[in-house]
C-alpha atoms as a PDB file:
ATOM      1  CA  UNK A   1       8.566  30.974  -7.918  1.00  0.00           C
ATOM      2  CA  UNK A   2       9.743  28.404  -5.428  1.00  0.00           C
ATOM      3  CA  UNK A   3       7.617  30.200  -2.607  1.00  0.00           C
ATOM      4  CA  UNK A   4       4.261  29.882  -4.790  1.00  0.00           C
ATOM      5  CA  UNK A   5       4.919  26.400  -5.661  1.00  0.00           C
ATOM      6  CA  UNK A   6       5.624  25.278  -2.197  1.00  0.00           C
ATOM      7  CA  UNK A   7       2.257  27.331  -1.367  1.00  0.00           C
ATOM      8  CA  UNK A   8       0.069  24.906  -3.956  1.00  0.00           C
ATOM      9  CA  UNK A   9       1.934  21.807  -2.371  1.00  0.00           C
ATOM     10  CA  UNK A  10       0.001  22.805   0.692  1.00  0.00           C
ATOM     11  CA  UNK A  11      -3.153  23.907  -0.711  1.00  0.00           C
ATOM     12  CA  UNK A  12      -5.486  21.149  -1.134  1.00  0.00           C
ATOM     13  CA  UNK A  13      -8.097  20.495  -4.261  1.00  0.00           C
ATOM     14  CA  UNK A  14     -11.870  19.893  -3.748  1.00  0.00           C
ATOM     15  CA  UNK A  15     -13.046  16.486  -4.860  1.00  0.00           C
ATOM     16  CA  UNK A  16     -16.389  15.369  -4.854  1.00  0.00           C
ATOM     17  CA  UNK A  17     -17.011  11.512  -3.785  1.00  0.00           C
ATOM     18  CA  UNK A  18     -17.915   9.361  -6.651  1.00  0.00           C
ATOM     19  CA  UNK A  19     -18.872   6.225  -4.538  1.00  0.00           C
ATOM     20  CA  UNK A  20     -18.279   4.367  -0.943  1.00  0.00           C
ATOM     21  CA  UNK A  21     -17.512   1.281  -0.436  1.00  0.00           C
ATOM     22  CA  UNK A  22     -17.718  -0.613   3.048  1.00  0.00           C
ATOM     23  CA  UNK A  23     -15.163  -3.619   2.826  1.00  0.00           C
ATOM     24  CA  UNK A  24     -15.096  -4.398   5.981  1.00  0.00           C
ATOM     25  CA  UNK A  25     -16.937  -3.473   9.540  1.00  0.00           C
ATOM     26  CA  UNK A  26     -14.086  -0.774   9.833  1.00  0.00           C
ATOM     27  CA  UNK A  27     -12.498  -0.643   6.310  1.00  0.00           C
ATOM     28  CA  UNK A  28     -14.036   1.648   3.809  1.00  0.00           C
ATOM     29  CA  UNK A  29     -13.048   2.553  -0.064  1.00  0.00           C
ATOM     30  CA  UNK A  30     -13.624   6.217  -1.164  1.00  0.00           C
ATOM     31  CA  UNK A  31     -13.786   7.116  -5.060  1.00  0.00           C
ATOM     32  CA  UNK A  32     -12.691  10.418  -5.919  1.00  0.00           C
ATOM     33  CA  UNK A  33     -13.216  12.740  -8.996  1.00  0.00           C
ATOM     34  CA  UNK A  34     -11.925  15.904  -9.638  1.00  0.00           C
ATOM     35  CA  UNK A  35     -14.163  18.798 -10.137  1.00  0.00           C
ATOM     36  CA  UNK A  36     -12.335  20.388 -13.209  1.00  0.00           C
ATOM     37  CA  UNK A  37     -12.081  16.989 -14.821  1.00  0.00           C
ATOM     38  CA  UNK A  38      -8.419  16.830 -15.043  1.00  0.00           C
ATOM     39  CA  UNK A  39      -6.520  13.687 -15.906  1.00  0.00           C
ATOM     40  CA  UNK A  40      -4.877  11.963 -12.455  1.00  0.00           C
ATOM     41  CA  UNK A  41      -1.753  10.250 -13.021  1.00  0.00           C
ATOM     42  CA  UNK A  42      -0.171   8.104 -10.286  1.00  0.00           C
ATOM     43  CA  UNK A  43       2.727   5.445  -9.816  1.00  0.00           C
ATOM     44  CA  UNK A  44       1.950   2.374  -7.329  1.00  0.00           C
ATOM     45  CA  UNK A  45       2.929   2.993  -4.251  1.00  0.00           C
ATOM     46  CA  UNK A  46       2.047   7.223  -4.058  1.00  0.00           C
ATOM     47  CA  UNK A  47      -0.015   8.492  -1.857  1.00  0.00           C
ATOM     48  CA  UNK A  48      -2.571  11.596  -0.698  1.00  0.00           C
ATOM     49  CA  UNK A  49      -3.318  13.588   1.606  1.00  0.00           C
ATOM     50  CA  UNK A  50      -7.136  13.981   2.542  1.00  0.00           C
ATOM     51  CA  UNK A  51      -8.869  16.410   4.145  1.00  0.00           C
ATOM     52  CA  UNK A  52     -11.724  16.008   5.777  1.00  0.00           C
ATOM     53  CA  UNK A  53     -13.192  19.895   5.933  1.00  0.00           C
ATOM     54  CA  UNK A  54     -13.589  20.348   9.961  1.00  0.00           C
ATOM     55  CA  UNK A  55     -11.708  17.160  11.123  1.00  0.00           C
ATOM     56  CA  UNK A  56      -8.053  17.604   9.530  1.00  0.00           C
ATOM     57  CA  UNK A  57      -5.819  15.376   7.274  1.00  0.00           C
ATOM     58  CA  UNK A  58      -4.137  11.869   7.007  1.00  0.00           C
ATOM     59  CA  UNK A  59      -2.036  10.360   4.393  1.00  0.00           C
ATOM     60  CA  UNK A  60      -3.514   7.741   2.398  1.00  0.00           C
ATOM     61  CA  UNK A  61      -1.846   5.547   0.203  1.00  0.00           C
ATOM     62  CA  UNK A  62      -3.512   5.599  -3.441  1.00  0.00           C
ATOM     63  CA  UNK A  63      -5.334   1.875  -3.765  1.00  0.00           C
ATOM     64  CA  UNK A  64      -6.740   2.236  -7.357  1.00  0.00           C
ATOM     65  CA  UNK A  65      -5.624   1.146 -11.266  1.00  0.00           C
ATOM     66  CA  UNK A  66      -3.134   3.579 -11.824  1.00  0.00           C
ATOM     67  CA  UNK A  67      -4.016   3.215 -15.752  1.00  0.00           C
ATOM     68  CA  UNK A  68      -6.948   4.511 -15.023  1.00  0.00           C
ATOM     69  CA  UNK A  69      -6.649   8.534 -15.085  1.00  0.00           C
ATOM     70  CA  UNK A  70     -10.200   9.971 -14.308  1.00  0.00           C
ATOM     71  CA  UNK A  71     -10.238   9.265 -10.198  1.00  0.00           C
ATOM     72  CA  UNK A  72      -8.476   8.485  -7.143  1.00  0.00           C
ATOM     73  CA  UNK A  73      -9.414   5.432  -5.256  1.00  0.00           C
ATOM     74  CA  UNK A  74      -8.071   5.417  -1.416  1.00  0.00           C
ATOM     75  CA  UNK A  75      -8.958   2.389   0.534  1.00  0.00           C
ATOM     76  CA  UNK A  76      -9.229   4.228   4.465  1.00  0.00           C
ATOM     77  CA  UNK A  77      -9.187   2.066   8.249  1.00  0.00           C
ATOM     78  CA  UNK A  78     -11.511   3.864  10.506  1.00  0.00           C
ATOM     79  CA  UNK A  79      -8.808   4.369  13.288  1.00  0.00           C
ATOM     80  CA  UNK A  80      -8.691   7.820  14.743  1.00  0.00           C
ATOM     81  CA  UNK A  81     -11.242  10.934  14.866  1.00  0.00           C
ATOM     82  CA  UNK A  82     -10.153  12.294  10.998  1.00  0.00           C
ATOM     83  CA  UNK A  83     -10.567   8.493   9.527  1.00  0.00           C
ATOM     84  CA  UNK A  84     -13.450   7.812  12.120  1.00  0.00           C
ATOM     85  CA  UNK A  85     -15.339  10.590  10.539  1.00  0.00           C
ATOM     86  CA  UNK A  86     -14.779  10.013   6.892  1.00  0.00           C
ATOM     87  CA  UNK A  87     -16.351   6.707   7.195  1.00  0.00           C
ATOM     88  CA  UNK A  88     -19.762   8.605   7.409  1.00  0.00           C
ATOM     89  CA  UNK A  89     -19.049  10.398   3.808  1.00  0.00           C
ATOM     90  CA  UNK A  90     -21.495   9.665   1.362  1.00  0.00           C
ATOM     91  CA  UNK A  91     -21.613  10.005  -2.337  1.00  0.00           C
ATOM     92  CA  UNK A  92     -21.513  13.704  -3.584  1.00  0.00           C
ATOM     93  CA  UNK A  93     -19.766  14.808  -0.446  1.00  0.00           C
ATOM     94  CA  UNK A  94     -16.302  16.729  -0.763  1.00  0.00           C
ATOM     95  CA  UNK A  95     -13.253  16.194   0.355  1.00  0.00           C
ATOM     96  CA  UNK A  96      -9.777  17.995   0.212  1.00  0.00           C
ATOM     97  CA  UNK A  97      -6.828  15.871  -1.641  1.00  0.00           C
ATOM     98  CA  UNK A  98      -3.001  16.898  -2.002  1.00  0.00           C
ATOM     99  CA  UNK A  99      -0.661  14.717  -3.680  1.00  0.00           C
ATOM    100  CA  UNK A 100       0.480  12.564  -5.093  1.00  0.00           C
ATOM    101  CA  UNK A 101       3.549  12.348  -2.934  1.00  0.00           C
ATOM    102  CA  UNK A 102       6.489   9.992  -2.696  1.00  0.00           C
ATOM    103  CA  UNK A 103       8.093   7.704  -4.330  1.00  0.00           C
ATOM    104  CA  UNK A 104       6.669   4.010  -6.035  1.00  0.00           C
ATOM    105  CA  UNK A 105       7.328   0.817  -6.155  1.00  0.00           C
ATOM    106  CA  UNK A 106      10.545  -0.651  -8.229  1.00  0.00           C
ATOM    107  CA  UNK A 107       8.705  -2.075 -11.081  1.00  0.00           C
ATOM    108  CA  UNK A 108      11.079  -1.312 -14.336  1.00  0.00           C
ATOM    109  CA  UNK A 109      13.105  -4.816 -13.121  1.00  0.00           C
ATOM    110  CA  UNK A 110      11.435  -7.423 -15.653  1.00  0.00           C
ATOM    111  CA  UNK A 111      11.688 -11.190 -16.617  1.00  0.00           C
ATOM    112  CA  UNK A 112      11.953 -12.039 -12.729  1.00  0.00           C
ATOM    113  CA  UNK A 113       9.475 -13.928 -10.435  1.00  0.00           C
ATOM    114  CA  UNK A 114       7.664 -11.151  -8.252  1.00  0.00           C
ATOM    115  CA  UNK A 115       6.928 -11.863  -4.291  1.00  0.00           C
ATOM    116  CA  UNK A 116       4.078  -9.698  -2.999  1.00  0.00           C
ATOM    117  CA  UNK A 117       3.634  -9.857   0.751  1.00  0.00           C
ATOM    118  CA  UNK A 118       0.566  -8.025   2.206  1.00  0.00           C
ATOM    119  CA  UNK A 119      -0.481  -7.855   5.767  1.00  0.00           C
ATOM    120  CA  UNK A 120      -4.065  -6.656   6.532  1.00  0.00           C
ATOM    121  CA  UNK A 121      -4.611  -3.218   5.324  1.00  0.00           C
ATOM    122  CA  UNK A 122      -0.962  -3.054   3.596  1.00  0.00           C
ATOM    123  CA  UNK A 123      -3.013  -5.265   0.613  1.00  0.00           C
ATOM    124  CA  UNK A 124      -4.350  -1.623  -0.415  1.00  0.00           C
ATOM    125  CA  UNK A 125      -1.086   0.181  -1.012  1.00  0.00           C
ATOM    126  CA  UNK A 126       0.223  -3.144  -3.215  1.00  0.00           C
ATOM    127  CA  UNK A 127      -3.319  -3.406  -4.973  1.00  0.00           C
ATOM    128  CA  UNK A 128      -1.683  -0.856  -7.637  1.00  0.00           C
ATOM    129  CA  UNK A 129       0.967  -2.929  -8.280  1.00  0.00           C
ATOM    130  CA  UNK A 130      -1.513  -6.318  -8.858  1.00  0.00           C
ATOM    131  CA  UNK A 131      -3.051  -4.336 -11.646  1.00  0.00           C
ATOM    132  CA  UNK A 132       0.293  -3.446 -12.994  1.00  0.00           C
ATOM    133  CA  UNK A 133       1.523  -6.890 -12.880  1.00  0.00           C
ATOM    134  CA  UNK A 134      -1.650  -7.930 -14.384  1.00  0.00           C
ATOM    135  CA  UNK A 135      -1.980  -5.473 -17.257  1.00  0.00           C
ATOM    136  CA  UNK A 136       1.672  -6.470 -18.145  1.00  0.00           C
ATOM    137  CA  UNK A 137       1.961 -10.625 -17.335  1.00  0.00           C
ATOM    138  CA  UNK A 138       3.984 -10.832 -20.463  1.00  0.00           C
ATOM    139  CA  UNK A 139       7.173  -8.973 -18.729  1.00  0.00           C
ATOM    140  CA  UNK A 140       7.613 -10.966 -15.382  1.00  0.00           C
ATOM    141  CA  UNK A 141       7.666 -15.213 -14.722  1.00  0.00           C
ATOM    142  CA  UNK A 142       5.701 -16.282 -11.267  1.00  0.00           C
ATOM    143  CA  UNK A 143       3.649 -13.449  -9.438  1.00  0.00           C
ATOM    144  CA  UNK A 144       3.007 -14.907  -5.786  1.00  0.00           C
ATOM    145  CA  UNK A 145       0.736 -12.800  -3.594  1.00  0.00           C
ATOM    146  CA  UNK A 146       0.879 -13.792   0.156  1.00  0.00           C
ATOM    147  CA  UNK A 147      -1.606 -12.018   2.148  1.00  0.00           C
ATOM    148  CA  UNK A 148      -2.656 -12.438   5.827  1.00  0.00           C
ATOM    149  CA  UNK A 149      -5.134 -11.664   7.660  1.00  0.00           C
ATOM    150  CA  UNK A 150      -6.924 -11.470  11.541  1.00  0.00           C
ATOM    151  CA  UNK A 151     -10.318 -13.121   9.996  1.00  0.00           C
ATOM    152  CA  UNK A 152     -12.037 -14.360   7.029  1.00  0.00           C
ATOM    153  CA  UNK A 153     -14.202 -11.000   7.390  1.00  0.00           C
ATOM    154  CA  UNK A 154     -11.258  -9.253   7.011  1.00  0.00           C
ATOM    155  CA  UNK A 155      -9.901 -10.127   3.923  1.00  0.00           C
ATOM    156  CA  UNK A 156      -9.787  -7.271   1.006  1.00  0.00           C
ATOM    157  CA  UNK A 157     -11.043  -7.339  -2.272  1.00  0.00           C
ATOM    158  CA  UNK A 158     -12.146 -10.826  -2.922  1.00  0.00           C
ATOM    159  CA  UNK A 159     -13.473 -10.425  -6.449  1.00  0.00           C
ATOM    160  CA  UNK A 160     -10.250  -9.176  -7.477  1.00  0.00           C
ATOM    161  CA  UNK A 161      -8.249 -11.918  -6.183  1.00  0.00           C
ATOM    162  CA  UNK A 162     -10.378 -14.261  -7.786  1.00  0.00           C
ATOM    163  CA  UNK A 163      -9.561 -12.609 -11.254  1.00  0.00           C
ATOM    164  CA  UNK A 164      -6.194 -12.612 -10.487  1.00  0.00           C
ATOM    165  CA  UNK A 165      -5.673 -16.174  -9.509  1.00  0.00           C
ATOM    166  CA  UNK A 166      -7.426 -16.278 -12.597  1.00  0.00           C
ATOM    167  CA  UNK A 167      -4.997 -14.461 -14.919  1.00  0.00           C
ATOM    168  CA  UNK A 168      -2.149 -17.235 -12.864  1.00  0.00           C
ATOM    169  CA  UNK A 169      -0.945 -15.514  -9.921  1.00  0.00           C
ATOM    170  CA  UNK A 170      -0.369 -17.591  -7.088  1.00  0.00           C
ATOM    171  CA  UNK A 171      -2.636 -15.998  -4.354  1.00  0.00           C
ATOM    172  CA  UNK A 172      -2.078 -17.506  -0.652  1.00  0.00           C
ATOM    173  CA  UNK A 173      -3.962 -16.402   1.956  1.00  0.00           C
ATOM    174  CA  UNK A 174      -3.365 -17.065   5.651  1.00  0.00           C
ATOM    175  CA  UNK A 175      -5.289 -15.635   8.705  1.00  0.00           C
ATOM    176  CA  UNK A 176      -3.097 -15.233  12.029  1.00  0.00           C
ATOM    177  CA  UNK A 177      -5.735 -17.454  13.611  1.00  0.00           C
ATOM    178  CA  UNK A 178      -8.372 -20.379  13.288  1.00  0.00           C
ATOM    179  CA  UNK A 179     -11.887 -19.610  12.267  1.00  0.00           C
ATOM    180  CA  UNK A 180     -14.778 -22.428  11.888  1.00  0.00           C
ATOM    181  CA  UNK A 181     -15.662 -21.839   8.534  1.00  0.00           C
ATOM    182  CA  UNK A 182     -11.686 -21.374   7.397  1.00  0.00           C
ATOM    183  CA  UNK A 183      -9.787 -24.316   5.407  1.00  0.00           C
ATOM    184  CA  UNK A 184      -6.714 -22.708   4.164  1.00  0.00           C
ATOM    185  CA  UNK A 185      -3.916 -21.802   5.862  1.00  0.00           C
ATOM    186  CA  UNK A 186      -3.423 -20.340   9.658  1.00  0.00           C
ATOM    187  CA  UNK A 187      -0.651 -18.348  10.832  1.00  0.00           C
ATOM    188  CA  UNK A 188       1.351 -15.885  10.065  1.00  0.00           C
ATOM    189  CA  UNK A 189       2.006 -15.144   6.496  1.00  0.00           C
ATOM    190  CA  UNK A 190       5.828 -14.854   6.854  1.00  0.00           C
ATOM    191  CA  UNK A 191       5.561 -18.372   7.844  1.00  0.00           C
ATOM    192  CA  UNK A 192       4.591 -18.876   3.828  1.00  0.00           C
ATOM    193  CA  UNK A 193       7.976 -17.373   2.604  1.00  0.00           C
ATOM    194  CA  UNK A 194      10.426 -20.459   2.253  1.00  0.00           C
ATOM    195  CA  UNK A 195       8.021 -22.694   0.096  1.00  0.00           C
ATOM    196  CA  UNK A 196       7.107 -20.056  -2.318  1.00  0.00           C
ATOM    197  CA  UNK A 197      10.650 -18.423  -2.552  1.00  0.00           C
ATOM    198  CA  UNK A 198      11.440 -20.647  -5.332  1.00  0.00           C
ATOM    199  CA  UNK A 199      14.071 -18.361  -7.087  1.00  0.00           C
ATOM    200  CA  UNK A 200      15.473 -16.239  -4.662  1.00  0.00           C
ATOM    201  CA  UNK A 201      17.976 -15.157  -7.127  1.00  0.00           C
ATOM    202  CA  UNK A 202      15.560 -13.598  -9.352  1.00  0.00           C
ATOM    203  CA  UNK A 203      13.065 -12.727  -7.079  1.00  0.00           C
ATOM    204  CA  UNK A 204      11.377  -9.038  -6.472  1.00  0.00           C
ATOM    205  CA  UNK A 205       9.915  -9.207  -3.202  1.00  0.00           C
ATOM    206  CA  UNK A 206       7.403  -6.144  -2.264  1.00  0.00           C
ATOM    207  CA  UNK A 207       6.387  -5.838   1.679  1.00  0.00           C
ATOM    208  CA  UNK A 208       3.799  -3.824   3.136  1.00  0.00           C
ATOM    209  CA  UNK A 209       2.066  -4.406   6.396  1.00  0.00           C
ATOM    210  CA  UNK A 210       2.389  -3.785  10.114  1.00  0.00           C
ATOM    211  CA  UNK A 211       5.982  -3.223  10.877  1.00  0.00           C
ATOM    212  CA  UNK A 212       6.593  -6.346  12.821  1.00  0.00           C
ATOM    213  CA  UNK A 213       5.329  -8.612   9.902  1.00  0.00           C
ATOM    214  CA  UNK A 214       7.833  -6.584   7.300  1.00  0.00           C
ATOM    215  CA  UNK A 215      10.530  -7.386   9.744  1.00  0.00           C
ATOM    216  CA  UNK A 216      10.172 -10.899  10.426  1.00  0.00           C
ATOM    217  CA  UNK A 217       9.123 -11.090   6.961  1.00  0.00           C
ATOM    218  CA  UNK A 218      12.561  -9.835   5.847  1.00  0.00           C
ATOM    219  CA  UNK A 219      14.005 -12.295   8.217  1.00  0.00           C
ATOM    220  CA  UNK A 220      12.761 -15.251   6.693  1.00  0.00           C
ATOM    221  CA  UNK A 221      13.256 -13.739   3.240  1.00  0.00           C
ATOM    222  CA  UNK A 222      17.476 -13.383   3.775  1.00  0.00           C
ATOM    223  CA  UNK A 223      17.052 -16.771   5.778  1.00  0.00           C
ATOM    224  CA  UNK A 224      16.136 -17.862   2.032  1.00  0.00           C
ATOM    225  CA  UNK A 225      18.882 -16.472   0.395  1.00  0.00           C
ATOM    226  CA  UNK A 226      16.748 -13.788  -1.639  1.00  0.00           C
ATOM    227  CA  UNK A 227      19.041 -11.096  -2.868  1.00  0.00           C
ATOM    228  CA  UNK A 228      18.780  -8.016  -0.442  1.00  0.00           C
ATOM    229  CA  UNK A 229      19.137  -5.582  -3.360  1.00  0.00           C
ATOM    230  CA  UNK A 230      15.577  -6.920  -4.365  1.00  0.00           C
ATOM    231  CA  UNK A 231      13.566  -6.732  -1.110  1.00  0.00           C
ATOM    232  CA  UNK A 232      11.437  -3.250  -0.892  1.00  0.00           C
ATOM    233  CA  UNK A 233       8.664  -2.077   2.170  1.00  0.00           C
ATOM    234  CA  UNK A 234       6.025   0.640   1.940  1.00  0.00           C
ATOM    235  CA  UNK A 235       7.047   2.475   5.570  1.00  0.00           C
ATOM    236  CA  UNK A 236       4.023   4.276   6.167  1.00  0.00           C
ATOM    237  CA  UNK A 237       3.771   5.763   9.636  1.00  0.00           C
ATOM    238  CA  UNK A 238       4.007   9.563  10.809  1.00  0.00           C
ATOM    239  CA  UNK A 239       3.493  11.872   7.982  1.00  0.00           C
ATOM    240  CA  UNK A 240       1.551  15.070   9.175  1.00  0.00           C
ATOM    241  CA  UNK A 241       2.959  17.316   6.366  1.00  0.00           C
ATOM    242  CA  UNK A 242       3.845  14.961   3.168  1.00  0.00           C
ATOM    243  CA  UNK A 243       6.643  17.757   1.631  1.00  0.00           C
ATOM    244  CA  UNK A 244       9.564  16.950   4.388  1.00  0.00           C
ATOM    245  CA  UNK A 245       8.518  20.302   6.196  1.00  0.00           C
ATOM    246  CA  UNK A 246       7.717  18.944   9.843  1.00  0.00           C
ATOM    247  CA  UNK A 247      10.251  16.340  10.483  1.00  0.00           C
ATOM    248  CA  UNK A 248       7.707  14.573  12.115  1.00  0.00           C
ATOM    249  CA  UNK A 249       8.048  11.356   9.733  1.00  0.00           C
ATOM    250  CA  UNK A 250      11.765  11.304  10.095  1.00  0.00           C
ATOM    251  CA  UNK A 251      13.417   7.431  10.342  1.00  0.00           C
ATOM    252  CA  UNK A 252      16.951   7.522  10.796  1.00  0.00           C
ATOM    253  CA  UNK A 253      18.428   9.909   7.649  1.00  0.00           C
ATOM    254  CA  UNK A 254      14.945   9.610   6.082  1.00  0.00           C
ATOM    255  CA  UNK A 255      11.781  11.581   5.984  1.00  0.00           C
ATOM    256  CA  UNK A 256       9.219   8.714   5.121  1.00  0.00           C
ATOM    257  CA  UNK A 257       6.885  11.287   2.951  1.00  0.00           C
ATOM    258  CA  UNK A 258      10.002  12.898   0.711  1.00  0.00           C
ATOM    259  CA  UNK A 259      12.336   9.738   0.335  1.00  0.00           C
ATOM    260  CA  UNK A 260      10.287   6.718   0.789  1.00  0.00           C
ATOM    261  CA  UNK A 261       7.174   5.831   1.527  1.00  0.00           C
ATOM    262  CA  UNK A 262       8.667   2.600  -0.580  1.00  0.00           C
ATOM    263  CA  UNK A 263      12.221   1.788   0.769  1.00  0.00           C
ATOM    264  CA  UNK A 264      14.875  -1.071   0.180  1.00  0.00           C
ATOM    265  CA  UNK A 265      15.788  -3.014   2.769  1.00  0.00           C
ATOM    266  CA  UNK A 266      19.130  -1.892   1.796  1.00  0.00           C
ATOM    267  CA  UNK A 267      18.463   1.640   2.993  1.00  0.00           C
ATOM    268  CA  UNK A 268      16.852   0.879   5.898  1.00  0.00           C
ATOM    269  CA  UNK A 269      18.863  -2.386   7.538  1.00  0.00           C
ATOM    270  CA  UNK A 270      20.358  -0.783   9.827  1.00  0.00           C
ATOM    271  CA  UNK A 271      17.304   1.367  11.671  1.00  0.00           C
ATOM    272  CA  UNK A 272      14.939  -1.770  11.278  1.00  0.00           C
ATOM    273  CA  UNK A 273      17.405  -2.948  14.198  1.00  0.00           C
ATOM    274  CA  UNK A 274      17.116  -0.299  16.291  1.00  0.00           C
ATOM    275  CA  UNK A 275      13.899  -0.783  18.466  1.00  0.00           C
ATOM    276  CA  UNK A 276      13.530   2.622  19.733  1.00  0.00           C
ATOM    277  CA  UNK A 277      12.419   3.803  15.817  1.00  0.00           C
END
């Protein structure tokens, strides 16, 4: 029994592309529906694996409403020759999807302010939790959302962080540098941390970005006096295989695909040091 089931772990499903989205010049949402209609459950934070038939697979961190069951929504950077080629899928194409894999996002801790830091592309993996946080405003007090950016061309999802400014979140976004037609803020988002760490002793604070920003960004978080216990980062680097089989995702004790990709800081203080990892 544990053979077969390892065997469907590894076997992707056929989905057929419900609709593209081009965000930006190289970032591009794919909508996914199953082909048997069944009901796709997910906690913020999962993630796929995609296969693009002839090209291979990447992991791809689920983007969408997770209370909504019927697709999968994957928001995809056109890096590499897998990603490259998936930006030139168009409706009613297929593509392979296993998962979801890993773990989620610590969002059972209520009544406390929540601190959502997003750095380019790590916006996607923490859209799931916006739309959790938004669907239940009643169970938390101040929902910051500090995202940065390279341009103003680059920023994700505008509608929806109109909406959620509108619900009251306090959305802050920054871009790493000036732009003509740009009157917020410039420079690095970490740089927004003290002045809207207002509780750190009842703060959640969720990270996801590229590695340097979750680092400094941790810096100036403890420099703040936020509790360490509730400071989390999506690691999402290196995963080939997504069930622990390859090693190839391995950080310190960890396999990022099997025990993370969402980590304390807690568990991982001591390799976030180490500058050969």
């Amino acid at each position: 029994m544990e053979t077969s089931q390892k065997k469907l772990i590894l076997l992707p499903k056929t989905y057929q592309i419900k609709s593209v989205v081009q965000e930006t010049n190289d970032i591009f949402t794919l909508a996914l529906t199953p082909r048997n209609g069944e009901v796709l459950a997910f906690l913020p934070g999962q993630f796929n694996m995609l296969y693009h038939f002839g090209f291979g697979e990447v992991p791809i961190s689920i983007s969408g409403d997770p209370a909504k069951k019927g697709e999968w929504i994957h928001t995809i950077r056109a890096v590499g020759a897998v990603t490259n080629a998936m930006q030139h899928l168009k409706k009613g194409d297929e593509i392979g999807v296993r998962g979801p894999f890993g773990n989620h996002w610590p969002l059972s801790k209520k009544n406390c302010d929540v601190l959502v830091i997003a750095g380019g592309l790590g916006l996607a993996p923490l859209r799931p939790v916006l739309y959790h946080l938004a669907a239940n405003r009643k169970d938390y007090k101040k929902i910051t959302l500090l995202y940065g950016t390279r341009t103003p061309e680059d920023l994700l999802f505008k509608n929806e962080l109109q909406h959620w400014q509108g619900l009251g979140f306090e959305i802050q976004t920054s871009l790493d540098r000036a732009a003509a037609n740009w009157s917020g803020h410039v420079g690095f988002v970490t740089s927004l941390i003290a002045k809207h760490l207002r509780h750190p002793e009842n703060t959640l604070a969720l990270l996801c970005g590229p590695e340097i920003m979750m680092k400094v960004g941790i810096q100036e978080l403890i420099r703040s006096k936020i509790v360490e216990q509730n400071v989390y980062l999506s690691m999402e680097r290196n995963m080939l295989c997504a069930v622990g089989f390859c090693g190839h995702c391995q950080y310190g004790p960890y396999f990022i695909c099997k025990d993370g990709p969402i980590f304390s800081y807690e568990q991982l203080k001591t390799w976030l040091t180490i500058k050969e990892l």
